[in-house]
N, C-alpha and C. Protein backbone atom coordinates (compact mmCIF):
# COMPACT_ATOMS: atom_id res chain seq x y z
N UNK A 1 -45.60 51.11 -87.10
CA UNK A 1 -46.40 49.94 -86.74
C UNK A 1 -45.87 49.31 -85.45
N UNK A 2 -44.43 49.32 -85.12
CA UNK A 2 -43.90 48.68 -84.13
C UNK A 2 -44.63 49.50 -82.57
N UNK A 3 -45.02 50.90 -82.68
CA UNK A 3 -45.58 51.46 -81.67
C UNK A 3 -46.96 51.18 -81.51
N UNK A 4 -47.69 51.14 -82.69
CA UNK A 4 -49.00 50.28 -82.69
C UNK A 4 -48.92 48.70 -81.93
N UNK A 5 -47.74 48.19 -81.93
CA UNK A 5 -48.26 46.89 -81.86
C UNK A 5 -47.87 47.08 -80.24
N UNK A 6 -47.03 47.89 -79.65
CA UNK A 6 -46.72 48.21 -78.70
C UNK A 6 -48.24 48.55 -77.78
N UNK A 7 -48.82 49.56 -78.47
CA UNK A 7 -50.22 49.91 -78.04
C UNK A 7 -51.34 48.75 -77.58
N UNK A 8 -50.95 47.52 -78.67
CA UNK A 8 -51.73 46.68 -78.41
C UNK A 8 -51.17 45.65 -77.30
N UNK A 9 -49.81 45.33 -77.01
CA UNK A 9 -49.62 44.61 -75.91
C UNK A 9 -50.23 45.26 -74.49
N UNK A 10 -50.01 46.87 -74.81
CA UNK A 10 -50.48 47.19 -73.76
C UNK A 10 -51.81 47.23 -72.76
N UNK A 11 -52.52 47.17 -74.04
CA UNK A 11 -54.15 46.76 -74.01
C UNK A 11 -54.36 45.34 -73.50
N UNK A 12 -53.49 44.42 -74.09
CA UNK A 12 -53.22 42.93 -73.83
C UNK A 12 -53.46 42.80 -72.20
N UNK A 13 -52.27 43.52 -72.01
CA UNK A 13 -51.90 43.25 -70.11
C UNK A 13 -53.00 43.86 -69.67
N UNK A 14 -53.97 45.05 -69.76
CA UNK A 14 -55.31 45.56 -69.01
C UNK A 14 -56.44 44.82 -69.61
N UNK A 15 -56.29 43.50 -69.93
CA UNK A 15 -56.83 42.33 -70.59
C UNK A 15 -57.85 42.79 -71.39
N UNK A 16 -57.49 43.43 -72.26
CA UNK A 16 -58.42 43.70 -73.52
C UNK A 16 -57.88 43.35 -74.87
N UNK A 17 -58.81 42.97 -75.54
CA UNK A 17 -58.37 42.57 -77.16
C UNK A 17 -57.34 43.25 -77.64
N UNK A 18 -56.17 42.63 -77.89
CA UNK A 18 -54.83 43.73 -78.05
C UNK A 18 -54.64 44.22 -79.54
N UNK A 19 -55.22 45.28 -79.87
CA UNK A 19 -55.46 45.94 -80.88
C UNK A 19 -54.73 47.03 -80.76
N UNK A 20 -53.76 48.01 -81.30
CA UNK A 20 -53.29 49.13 -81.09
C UNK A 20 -52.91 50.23 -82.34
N UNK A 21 -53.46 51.74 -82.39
CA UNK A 21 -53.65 52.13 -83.06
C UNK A 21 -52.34 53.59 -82.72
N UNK A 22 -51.73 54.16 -83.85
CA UNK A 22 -50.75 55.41 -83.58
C UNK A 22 -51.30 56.62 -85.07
N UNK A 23 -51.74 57.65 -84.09
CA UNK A 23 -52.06 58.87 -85.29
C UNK A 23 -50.60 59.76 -85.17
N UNK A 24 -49.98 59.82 -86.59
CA UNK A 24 -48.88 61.38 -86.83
C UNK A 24 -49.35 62.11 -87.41
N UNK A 25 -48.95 62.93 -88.10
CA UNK A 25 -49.32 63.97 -88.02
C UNK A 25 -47.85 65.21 -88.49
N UNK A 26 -47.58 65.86 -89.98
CA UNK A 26 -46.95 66.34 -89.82
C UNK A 26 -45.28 65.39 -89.28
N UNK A 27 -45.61 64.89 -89.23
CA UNK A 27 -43.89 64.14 -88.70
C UNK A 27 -43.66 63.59 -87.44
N UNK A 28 -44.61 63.56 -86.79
CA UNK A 28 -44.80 63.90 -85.32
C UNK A 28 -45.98 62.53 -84.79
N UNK A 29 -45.74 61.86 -84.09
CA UNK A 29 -46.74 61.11 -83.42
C UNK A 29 -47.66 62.40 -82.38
N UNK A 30 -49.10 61.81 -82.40
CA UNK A 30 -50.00 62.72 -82.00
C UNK A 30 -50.96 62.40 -81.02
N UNK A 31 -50.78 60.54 -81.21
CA UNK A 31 -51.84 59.92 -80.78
C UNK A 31 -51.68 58.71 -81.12
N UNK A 32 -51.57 58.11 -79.44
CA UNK A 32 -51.09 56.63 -79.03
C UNK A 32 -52.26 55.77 -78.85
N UNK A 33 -53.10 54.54 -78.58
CA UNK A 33 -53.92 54.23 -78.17
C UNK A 33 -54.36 52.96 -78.35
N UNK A 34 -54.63 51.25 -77.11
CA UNK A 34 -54.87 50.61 -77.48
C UNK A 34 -56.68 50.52 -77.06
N UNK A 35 -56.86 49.18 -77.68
CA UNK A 35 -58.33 48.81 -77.09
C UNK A 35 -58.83 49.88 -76.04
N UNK A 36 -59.74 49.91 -75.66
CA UNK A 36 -60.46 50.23 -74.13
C UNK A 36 -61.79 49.72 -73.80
N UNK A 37 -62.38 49.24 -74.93
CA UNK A 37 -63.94 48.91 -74.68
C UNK A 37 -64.54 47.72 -73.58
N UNK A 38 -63.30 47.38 -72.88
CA UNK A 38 -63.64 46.76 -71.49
C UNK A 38 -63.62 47.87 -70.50
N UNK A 39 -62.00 48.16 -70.83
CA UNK A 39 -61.55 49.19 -69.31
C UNK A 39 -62.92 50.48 -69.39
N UNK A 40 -63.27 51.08 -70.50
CA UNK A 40 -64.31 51.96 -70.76
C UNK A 40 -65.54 51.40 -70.37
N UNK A 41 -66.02 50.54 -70.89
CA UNK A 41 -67.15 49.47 -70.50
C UNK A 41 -67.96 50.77 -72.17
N UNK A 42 -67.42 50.55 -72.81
CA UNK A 42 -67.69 51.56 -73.86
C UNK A 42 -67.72 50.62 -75.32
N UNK A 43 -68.74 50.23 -76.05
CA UNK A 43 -68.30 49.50 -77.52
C UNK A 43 -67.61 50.18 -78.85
N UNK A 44 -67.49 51.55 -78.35
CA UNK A 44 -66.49 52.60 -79.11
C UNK A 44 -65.55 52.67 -79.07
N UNK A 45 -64.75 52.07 -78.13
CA UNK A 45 -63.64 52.59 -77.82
C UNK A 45 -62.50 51.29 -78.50
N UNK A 46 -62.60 51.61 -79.22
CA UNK A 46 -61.91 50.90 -80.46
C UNK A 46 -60.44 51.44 -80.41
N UNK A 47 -59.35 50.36 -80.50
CA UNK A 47 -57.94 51.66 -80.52
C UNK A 47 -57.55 52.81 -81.42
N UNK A 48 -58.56 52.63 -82.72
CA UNK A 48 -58.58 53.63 -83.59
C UNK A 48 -59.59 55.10 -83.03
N UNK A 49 -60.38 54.50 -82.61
CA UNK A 49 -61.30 56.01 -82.20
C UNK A 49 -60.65 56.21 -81.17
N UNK A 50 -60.31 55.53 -80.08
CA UNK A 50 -59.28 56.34 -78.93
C UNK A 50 -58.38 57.44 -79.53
N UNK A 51 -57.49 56.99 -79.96
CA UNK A 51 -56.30 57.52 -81.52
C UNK A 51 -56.70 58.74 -82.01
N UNK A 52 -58.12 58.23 -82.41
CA UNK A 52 -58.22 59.75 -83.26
C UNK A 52 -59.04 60.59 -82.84
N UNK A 53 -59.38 60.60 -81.08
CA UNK A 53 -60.13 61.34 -80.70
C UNK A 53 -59.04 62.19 -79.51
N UNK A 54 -57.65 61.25 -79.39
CA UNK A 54 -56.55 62.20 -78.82
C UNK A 54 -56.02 63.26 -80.12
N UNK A 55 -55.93 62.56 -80.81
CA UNK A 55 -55.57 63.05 -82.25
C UNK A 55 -55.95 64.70 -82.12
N UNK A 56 -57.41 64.21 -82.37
CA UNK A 56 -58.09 65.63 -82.77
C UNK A 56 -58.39 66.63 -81.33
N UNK A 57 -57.78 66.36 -80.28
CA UNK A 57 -57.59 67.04 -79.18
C UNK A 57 -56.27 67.84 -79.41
N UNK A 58 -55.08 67.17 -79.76
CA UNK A 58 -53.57 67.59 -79.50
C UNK A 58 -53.85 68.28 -80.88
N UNK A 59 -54.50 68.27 -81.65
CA UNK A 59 -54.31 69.14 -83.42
C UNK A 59 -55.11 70.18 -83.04
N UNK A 60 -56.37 70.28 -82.31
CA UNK A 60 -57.22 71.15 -81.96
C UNK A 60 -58.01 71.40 -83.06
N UNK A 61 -58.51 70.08 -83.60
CA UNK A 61 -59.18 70.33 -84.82
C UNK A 61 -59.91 68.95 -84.68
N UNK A 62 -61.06 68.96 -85.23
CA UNK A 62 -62.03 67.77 -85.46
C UNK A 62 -61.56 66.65 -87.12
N UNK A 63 -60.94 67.86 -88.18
CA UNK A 63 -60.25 67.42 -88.89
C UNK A 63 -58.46 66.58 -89.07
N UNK A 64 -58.46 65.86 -89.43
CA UNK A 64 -56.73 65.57 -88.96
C UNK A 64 -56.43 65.01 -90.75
N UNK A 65 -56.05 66.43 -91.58
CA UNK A 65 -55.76 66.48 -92.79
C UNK A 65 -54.18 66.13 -92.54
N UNK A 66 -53.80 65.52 -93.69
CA UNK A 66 -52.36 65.29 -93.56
C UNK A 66 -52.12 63.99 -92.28
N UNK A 67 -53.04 63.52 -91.74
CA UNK A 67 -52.74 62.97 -90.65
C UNK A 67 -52.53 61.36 -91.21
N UNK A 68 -51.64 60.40 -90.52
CA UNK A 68 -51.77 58.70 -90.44
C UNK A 68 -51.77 58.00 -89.86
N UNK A 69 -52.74 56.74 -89.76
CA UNK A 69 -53.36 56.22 -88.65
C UNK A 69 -52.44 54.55 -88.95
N UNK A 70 -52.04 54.30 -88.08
CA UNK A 70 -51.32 53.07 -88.12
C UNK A 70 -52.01 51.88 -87.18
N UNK A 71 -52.54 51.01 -87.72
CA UNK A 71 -53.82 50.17 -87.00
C UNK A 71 -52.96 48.84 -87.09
N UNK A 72 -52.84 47.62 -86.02
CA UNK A 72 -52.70 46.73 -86.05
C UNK A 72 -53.57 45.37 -86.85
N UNK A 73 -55.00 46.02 -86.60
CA UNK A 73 -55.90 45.13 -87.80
C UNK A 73 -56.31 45.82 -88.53
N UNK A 74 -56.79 45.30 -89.79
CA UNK A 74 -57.47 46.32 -90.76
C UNK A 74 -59.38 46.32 -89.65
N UNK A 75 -58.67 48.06 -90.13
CA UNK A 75 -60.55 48.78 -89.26
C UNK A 75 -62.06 47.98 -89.63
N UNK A 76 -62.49 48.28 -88.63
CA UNK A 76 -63.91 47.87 -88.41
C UNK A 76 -64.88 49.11 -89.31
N UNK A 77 -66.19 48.52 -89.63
CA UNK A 77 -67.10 50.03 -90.49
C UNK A 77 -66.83 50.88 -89.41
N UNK A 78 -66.91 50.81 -88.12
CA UNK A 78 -67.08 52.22 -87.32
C UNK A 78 -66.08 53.05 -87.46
N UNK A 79 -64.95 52.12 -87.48
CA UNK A 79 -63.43 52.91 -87.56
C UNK A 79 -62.77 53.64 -88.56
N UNK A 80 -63.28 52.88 -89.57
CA UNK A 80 -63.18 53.22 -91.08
C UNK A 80 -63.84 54.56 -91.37
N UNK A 81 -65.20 54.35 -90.98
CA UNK A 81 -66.01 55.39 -90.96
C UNK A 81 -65.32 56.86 -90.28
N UNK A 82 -65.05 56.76 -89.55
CA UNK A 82 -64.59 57.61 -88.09
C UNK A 82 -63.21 58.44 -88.99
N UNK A 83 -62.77 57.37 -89.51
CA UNK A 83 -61.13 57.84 -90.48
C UNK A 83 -61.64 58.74 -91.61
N UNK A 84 -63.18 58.70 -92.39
CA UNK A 84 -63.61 59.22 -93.21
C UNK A 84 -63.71 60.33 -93.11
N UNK A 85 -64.96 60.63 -91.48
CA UNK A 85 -65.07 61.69 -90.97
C UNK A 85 -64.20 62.96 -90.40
N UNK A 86 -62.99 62.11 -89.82
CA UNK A 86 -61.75 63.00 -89.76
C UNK A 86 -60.71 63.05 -90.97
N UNK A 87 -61.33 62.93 -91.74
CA UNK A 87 -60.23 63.25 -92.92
C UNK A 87 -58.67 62.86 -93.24
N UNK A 88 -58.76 61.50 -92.15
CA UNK A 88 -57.51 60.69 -92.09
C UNK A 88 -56.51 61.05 -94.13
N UNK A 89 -55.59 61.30 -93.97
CA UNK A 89 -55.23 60.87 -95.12
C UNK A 89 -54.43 59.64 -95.76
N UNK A 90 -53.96 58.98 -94.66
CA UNK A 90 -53.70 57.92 -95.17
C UNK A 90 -53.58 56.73 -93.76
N UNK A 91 -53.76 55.18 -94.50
CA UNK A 91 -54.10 54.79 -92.74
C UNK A 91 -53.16 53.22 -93.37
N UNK A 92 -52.42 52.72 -92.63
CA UNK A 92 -51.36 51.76 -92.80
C UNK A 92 -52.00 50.71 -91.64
N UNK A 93 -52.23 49.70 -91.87
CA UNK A 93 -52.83 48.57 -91.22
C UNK A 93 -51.56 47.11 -91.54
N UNK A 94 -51.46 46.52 -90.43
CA UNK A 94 -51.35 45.29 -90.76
C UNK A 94 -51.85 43.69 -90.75
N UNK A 95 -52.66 43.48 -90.11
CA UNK A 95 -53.20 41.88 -90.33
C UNK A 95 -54.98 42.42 -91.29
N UNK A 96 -55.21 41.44 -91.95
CA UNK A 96 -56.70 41.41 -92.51
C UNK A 96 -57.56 41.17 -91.45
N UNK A 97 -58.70 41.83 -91.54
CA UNK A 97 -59.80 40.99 -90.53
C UNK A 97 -60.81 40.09 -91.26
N UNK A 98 -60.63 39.34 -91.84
CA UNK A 98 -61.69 38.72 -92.71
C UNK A 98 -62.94 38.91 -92.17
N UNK A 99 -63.26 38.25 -91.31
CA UNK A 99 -64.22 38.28 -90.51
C UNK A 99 -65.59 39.82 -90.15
N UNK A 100 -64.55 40.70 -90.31
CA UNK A 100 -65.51 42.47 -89.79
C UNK A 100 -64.48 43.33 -90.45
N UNK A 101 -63.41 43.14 -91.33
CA UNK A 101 -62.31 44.60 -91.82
C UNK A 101 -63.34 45.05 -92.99
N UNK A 102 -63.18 46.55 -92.79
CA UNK A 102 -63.96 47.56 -93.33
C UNK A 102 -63.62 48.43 -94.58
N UNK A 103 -61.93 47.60 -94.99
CA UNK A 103 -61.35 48.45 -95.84
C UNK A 103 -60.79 47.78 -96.83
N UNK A 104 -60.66 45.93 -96.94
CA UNK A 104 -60.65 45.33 -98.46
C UNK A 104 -61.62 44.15 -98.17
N UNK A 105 -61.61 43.38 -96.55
CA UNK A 105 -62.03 42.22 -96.38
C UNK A 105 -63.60 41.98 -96.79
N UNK A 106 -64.56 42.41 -96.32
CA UNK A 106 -65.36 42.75 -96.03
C UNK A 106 -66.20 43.57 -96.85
N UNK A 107 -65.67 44.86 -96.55
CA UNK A 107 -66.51 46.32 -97.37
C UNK A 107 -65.11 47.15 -97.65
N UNK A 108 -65.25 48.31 -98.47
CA UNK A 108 -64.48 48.89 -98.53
C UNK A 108 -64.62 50.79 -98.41
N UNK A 109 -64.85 50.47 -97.35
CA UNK A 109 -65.49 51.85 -96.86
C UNK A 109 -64.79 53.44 -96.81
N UNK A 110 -63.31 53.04 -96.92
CA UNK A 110 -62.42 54.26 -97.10
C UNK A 110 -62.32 54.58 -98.55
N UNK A 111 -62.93 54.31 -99.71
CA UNK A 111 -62.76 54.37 -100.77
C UNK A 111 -64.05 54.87 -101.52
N UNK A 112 -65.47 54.41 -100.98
CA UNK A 112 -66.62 54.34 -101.61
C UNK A 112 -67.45 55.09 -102.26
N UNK A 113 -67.40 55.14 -103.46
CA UNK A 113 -67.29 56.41 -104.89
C UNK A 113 -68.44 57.28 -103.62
N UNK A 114 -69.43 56.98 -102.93
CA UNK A 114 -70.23 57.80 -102.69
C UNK A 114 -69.82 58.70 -101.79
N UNK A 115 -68.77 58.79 -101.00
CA UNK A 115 -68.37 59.82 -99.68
C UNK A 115 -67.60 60.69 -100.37
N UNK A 116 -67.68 61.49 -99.71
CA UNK A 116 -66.75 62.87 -99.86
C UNK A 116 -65.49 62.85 -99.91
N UNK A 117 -64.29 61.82 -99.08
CA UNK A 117 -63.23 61.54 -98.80
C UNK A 117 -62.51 60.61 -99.35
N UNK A 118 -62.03 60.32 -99.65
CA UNK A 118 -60.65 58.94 -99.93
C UNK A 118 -59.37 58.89 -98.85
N UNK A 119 -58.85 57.54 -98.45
CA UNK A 119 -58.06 57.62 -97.39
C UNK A 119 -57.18 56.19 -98.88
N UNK A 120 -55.83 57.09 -98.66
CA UNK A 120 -55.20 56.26 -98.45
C UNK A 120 -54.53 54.84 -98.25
N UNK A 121 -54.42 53.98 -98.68
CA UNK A 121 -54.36 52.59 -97.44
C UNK A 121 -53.21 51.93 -98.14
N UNK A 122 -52.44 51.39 -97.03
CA UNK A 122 -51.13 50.69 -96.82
C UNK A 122 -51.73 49.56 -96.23
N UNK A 123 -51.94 48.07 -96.74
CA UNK A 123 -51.90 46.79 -95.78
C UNK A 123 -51.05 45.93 -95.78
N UNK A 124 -50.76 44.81 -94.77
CA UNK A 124 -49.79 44.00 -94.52
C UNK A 124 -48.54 44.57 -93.70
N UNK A 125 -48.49 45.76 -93.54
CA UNK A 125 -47.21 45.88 -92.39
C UNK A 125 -47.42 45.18 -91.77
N UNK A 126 -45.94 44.64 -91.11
CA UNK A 126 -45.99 43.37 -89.84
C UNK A 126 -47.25 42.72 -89.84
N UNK A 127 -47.82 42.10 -90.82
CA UNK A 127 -49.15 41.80 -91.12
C UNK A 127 -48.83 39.91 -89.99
N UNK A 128 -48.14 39.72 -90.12
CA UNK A 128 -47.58 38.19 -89.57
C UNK A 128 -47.79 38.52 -87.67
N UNK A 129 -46.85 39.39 -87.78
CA UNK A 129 -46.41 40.14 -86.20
C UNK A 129 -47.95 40.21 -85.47
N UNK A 130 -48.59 41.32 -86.41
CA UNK A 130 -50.19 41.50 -85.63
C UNK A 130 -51.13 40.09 -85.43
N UNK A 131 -51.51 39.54 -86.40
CA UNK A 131 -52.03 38.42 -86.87
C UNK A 131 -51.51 37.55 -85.78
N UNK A 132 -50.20 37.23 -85.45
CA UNK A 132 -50.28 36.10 -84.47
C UNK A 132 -50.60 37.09 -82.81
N UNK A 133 -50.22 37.72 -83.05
CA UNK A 133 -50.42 38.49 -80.84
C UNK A 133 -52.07 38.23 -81.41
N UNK A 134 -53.04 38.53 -82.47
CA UNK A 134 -54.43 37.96 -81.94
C UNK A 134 -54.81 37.04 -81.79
N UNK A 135 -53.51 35.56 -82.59
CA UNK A 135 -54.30 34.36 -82.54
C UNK A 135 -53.78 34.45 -81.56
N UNK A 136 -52.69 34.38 -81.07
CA UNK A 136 -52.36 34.49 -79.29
C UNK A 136 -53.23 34.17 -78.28
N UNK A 137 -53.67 35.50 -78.43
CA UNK A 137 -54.62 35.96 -77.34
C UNK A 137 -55.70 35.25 -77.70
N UNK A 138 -56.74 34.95 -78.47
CA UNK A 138 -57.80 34.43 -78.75
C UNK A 138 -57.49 32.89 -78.51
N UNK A 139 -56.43 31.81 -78.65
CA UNK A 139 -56.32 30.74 -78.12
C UNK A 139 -56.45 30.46 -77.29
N UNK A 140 -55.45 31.35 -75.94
CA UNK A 140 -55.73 31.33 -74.77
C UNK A 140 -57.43 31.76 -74.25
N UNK A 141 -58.39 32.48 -74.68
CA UNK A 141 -59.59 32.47 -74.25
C UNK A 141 -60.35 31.65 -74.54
N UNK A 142 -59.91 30.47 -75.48
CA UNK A 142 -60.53 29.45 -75.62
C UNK A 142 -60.87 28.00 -74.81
């Protein structure tokens, strides 16, 4: 999580919503990635789909079985979704998103008797740590 949150300062300074996401893999980090959906001018580019679209480049697979996604907020439906589709197996988040999280807040989309998949889920790592770098940042744009 500490490299996730790393991901997200970094996003911070290229002034984007500092969100930061890390895929391993096997033992191994695979896939670093914060925000981009400014620098992209892209509404996808979520630090989780960045993540798991290096992910599934460096695995050479569209699948990333065995793989874990370490998210600074709990995922959005797209992201969640996206974790379904790649067969994330387990995904460690720390702050809630009340507001849009896709995986207790909200909906619970990595779990939902109807999909094919189940992921995993770890919440509250550095849940404090993440949670304030967004009120952070969101004060100051106020």
């Amino acid at each position: 999580m500490r490299m996730a949150l790393a991901e997200a300062r970094a996003a911070e300074r290229a002034g984007e919503v500092p969100i930061g996401a890390v895929v391993t893999q096997g033992g191994e980090v695979i896939a670093r990635a914060g925000n981009r959906t400014i620098t992209d001018c892209d509404p996808t580019a979520h630090a989780e789909i960045v993540a798991l679209r290096q992910a599934a480049r460096a695995a050479r697979n569209h699948r990333l079985g065995g793989a874990t996604i370490y998210v600074t907020i709990e995922p959005c439906a797209m992201c969640a979704g996206a974790m379904v589709q790649a067969r994330i197996e387990r995904l460690v988040y720390g702050a809630a998103d009340p507001k849009g999280g896709a995986v207790s807040s909200c909906f619970d989309v990595l779990n939902h008797p109807q999909l094919n998949h189940r992921v995993t889920v770890t919440a509250g790592v550095l849940a404090e740590e993440c949670a304030a770098l967004l009120q952070t940042f969101f004060a100051a744009r106020r």
